[in-house]
N, C-alpha and C. Protein backbone atom coordinates (compact mmCIF):
# COMPACT_ATOMS: atom_id res chain seq x y z
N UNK A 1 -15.57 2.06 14.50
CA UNK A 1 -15.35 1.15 13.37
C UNK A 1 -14.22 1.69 12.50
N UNK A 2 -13.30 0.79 11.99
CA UNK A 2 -12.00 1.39 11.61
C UNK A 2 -12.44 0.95 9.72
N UNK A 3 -12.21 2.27 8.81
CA UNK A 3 -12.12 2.17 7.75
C UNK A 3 -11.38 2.61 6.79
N UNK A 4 -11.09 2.07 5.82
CA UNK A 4 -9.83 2.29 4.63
C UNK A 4 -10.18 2.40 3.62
N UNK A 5 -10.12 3.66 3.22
CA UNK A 5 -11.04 3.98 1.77
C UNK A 5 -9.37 4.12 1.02
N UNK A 6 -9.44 2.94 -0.19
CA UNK A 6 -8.32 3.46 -1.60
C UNK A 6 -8.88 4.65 -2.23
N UNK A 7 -7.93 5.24 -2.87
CA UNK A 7 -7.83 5.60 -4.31
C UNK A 7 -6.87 5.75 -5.46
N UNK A 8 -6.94 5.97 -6.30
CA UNK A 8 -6.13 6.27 -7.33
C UNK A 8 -5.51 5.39 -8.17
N UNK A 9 -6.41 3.79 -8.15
CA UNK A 9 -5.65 3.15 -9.21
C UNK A 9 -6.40 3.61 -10.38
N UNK A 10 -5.75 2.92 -11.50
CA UNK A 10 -6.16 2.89 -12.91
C UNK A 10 -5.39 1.99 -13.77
N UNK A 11 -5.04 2.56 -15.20
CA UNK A 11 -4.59 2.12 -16.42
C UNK A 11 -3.20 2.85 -16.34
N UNK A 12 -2.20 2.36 -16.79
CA UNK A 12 -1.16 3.02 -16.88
C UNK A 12 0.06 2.33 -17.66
N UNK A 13 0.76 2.85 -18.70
CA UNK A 13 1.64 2.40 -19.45
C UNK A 13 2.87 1.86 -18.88
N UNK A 14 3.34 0.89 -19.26
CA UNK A 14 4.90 0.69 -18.93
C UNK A 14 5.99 1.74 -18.55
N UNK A 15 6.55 1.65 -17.65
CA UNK A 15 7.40 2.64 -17.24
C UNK A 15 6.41 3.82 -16.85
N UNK A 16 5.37 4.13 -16.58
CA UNK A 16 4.24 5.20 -15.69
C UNK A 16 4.53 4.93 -14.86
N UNK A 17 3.47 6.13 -14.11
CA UNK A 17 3.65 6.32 -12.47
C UNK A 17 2.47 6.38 -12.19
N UNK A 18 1.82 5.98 -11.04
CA UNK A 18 0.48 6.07 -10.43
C UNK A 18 0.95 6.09 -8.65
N UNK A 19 0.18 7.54 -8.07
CA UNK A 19 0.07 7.18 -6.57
C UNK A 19 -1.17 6.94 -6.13
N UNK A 20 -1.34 5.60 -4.84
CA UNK A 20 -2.29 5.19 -4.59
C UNK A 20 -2.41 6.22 -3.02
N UNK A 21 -3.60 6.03 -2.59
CA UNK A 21 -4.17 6.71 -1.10
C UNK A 21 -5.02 5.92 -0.90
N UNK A 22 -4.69 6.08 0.49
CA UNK A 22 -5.71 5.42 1.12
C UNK A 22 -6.10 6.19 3.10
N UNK A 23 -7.22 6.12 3.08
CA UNK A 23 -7.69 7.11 3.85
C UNK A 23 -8.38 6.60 4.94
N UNK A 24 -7.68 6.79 6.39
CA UNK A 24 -7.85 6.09 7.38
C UNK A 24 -8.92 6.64 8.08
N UNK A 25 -10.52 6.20 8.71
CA UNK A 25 -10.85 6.54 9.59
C UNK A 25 -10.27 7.67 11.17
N UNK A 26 -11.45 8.37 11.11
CA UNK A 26 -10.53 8.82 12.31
C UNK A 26 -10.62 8.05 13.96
N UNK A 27 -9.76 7.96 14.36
CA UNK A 27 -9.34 7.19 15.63
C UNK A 27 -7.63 7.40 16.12
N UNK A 28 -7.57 7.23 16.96
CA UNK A 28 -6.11 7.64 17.29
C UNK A 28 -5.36 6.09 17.28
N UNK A 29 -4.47 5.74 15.91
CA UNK A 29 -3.33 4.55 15.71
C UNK A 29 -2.04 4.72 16.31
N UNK A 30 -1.82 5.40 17.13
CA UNK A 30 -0.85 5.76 17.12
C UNK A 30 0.59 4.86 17.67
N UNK A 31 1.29 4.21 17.22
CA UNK A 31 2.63 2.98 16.85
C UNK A 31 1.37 2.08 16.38
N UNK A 32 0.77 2.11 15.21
CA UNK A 32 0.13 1.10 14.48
C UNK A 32 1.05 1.13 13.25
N UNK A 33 1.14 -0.21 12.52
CA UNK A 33 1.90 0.26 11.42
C UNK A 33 1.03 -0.25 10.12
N UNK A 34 1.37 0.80 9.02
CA UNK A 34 0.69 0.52 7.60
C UNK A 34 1.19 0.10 6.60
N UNK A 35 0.48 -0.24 5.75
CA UNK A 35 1.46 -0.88 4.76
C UNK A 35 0.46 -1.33 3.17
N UNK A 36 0.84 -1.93 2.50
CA UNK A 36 0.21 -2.06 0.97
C UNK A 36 0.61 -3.48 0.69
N UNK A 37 -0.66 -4.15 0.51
CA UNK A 37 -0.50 -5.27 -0.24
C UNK A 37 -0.76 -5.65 -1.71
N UNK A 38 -0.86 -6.28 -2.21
CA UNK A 38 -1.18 -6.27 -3.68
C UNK A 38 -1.59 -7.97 -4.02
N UNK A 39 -2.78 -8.04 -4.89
CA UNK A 39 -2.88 -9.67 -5.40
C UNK A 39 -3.41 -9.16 -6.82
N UNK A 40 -2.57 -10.48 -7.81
CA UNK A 40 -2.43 -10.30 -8.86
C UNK A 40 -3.40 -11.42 -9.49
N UNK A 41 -3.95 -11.44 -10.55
CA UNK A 41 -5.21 -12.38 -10.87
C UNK A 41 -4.35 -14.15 -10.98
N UNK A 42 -4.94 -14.62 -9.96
CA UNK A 42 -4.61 -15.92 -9.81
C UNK A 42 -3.64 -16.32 -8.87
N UNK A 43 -3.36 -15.26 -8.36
CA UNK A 43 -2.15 -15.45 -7.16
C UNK A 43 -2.93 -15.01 -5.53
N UNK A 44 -2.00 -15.47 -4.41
CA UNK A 44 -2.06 -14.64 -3.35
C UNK A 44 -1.73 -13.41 -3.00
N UNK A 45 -1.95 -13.13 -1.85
CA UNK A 45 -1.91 -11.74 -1.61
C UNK A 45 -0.32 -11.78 -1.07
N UNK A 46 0.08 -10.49 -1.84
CA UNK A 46 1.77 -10.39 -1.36
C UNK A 46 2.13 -9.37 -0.56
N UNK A 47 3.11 -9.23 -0.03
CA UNK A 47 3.76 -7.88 0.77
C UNK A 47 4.45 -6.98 -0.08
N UNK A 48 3.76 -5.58 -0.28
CA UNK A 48 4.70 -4.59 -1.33
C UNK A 48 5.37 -3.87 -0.11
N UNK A 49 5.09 -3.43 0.96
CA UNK A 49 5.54 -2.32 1.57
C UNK A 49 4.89 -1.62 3.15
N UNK A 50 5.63 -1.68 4.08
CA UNK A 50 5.23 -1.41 5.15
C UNK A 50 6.04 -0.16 6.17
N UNK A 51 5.24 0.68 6.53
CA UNK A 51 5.83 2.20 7.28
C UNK A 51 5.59 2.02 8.83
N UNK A 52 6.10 2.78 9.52
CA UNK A 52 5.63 2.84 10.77
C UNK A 52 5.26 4.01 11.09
N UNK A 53 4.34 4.28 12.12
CA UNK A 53 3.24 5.41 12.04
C UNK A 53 4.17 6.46 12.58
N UNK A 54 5.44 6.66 12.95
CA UNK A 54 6.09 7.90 12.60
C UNK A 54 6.37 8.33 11.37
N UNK A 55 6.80 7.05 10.40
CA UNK A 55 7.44 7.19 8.84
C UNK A 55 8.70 7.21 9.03
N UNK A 56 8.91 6.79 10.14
CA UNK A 56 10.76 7.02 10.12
C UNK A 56 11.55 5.46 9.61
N UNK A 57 10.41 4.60 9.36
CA UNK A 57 11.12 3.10 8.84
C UNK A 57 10.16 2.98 8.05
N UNK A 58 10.52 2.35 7.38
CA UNK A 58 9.77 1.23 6.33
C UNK A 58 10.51 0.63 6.04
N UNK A 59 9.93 -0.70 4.72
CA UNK A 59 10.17 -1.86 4.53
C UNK A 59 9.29 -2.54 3.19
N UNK A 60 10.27 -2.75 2.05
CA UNK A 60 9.93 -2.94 0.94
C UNK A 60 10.36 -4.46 0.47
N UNK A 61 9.14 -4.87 -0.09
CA UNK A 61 9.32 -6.44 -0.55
C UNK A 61 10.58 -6.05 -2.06
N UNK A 62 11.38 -7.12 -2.49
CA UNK A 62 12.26 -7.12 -3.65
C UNK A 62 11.85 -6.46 -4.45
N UNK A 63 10.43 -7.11 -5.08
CA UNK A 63 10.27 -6.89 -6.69
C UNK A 63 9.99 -5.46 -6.77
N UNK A 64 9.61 -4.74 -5.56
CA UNK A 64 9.02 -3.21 -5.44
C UNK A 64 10.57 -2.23 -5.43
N UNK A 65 10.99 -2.66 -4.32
CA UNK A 65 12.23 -1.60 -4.05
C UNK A 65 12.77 -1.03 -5.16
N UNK A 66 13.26 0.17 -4.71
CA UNK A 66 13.96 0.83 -5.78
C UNK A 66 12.74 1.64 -6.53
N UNK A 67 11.67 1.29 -6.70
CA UNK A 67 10.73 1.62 -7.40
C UNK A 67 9.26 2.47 -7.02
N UNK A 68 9.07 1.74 -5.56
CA UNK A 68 7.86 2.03 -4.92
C UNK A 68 8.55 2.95 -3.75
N UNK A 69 7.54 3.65 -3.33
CA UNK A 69 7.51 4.22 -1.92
C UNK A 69 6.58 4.89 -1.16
N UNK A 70 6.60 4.24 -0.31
CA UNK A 70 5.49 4.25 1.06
C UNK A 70 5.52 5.51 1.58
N UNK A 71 4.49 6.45 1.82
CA UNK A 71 4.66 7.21 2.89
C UNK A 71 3.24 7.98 3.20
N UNK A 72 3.18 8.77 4.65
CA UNK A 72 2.13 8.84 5.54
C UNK A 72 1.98 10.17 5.76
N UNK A 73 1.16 10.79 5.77
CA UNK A 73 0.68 12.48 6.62
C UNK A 73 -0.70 11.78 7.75
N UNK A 74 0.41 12.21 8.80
CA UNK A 74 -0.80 11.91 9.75
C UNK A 74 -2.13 12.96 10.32
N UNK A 75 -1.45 14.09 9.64
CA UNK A 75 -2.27 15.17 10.22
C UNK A 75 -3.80 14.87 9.16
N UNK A 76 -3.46 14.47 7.96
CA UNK A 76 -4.19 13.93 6.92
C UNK A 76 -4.65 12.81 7.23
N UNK A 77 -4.28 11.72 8.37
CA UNK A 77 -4.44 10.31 8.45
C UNK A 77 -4.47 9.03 6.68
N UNK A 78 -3.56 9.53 5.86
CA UNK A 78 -3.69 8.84 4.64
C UNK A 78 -2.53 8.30 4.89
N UNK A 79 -2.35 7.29 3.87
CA UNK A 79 -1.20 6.93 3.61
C UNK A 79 -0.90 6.72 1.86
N UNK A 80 0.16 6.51 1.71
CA UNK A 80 0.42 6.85 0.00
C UNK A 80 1.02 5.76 -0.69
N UNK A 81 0.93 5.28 -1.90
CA UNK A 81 1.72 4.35 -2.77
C UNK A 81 2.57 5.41 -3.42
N UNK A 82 3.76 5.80 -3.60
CA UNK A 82 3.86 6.34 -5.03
C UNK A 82 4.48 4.81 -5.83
N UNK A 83 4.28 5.10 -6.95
CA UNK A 83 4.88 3.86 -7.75
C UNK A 83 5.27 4.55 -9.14
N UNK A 84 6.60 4.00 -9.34
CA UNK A 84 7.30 4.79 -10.52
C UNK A 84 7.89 3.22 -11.50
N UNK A 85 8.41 4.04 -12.53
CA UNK A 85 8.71 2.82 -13.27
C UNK A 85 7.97 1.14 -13.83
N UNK A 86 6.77 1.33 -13.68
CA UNK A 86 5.45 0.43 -13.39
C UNK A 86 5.86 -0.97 -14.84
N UNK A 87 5.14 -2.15 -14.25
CA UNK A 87 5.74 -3.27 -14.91
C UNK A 87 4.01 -3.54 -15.21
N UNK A 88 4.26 -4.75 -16.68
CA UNK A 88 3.63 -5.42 -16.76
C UNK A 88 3.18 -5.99 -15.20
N UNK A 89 3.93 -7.02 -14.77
CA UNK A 89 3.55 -8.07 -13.52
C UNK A 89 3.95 -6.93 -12.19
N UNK A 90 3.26 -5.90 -11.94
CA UNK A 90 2.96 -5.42 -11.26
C UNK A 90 1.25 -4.66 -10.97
N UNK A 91 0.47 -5.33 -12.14
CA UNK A 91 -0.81 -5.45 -12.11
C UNK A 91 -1.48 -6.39 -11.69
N UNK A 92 -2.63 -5.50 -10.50
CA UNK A 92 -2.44 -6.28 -9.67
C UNK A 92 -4.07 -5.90 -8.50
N UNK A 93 -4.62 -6.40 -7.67
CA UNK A 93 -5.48 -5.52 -6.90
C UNK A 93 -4.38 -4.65 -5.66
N UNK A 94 -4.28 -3.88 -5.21
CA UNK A 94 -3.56 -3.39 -4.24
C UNK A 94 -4.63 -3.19 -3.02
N UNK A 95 -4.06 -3.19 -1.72
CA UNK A 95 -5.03 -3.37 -0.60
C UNK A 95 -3.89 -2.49 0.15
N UNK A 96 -5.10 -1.26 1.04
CA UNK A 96 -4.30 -0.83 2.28
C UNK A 96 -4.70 -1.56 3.58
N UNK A 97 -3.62 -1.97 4.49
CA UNK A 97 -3.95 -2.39 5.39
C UNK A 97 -2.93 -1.95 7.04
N UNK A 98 -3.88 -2.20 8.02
CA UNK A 98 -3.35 -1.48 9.50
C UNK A 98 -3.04 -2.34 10.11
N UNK A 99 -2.03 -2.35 10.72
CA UNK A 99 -1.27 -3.11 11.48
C UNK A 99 -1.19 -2.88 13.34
N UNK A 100 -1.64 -4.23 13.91
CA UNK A 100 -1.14 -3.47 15.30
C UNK A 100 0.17 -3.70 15.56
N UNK A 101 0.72 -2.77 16.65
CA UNK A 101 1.85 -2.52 17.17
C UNK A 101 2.70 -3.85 17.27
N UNK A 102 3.65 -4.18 16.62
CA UNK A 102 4.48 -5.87 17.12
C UNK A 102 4.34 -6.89 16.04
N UNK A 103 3.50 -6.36 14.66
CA UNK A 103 3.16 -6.71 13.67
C UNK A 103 4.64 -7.09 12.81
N UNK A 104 4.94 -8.52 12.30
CA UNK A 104 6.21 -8.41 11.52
C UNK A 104 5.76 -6.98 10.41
N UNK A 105 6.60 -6.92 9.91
CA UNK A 105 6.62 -6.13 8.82
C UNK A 105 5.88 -6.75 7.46
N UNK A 106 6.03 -7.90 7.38
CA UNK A 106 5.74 -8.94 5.93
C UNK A 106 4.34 -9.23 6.22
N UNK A 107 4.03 -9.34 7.21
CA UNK A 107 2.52 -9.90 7.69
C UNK A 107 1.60 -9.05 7.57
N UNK A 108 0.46 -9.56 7.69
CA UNK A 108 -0.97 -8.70 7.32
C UNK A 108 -1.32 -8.08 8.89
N UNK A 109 -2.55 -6.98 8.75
CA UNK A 109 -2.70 -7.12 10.14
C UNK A 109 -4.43 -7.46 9.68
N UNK A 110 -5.12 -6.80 10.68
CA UNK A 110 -6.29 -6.98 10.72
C UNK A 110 -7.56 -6.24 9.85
N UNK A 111 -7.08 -5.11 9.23
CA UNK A 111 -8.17 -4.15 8.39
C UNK A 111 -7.77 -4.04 7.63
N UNK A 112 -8.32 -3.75 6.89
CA UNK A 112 -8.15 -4.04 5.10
C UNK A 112 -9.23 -2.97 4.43
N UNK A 113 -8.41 -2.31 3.52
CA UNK A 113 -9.39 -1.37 2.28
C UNK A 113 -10.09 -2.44 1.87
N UNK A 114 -10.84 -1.39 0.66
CA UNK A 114 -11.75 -2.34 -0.36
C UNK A 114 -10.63 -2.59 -2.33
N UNK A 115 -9.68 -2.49 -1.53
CA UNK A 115 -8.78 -2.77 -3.27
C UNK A 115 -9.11 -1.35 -4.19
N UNK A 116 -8.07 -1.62 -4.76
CA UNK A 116 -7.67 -0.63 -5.85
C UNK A 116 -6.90 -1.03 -7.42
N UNK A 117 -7.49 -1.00 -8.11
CA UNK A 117 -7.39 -2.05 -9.30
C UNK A 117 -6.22 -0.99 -9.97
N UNK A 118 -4.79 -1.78 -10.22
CA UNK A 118 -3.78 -1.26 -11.08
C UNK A 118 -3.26 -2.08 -12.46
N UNK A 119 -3.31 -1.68 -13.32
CA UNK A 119 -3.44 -2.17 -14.19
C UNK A 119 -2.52 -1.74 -15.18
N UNK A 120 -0.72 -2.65 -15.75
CA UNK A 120 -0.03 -1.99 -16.07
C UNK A 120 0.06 -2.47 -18.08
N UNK A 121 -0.23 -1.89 -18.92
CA UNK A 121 0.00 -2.72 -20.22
C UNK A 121 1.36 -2.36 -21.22
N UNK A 122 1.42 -3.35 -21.43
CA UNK A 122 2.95 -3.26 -22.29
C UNK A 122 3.02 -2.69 -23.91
């Protein structure tokens, strides 16, 4: 059974930083790709950011780039949000999720954390 434990959202001021984790069951993914979604109260679920299980690519939605960044220790099996420069309308639930192999980048795959509540105030 494949599971995705978050952590590390919270409260955090304008222009803060918060890194999220999220912590993969053990099983061997190996060319699975990961990535972070986020839904904001009253919206759908969006694409912030997606790695591939070397870490040698990723792939960042607009409003994130420049700002966010994705990355993985596999020996750890986690994967990481860092997020810098943090916005009002970047509060939001954040979701880790696993991708199989052939997965666009923008698309969801099939497993999903249980959310991680970020919460940015001005």
């Amino acid at each position: 059974q494949v599971q995705l434990i978050e952590s590390g959202g919270g409260l955090v001021q304008l222009g803060g930083s918060l890194t999220l984790s999220c912590s993969v069951s053990a099983r061997t993914f190996e060319n699975y790709l990961m990535a972070w979604f986020r839904q904001a109260p009253g919206k759908g679920r969006e694409f912030v950011a997606t790695i591939t299980w070397s870490g040698n690519t990723t792939w960042y939605n607009d409003p994130v780039r420049g700002r966010f960044t994705i990355s993985k220790d596999n020996a750890k099996n986690t994967l990481y949000l860092q997020m810098n420069n943090l916005k009002p309308e970047d509060t939001a639930v954040y979701y880790c999720n696993l991708k199989n192999p052939g997965t666009m980048y923008f698309a969801p795959g099939d497993y999903w954390g249980q959310g991680a509540q970020v919460t940015v105030s001005s």
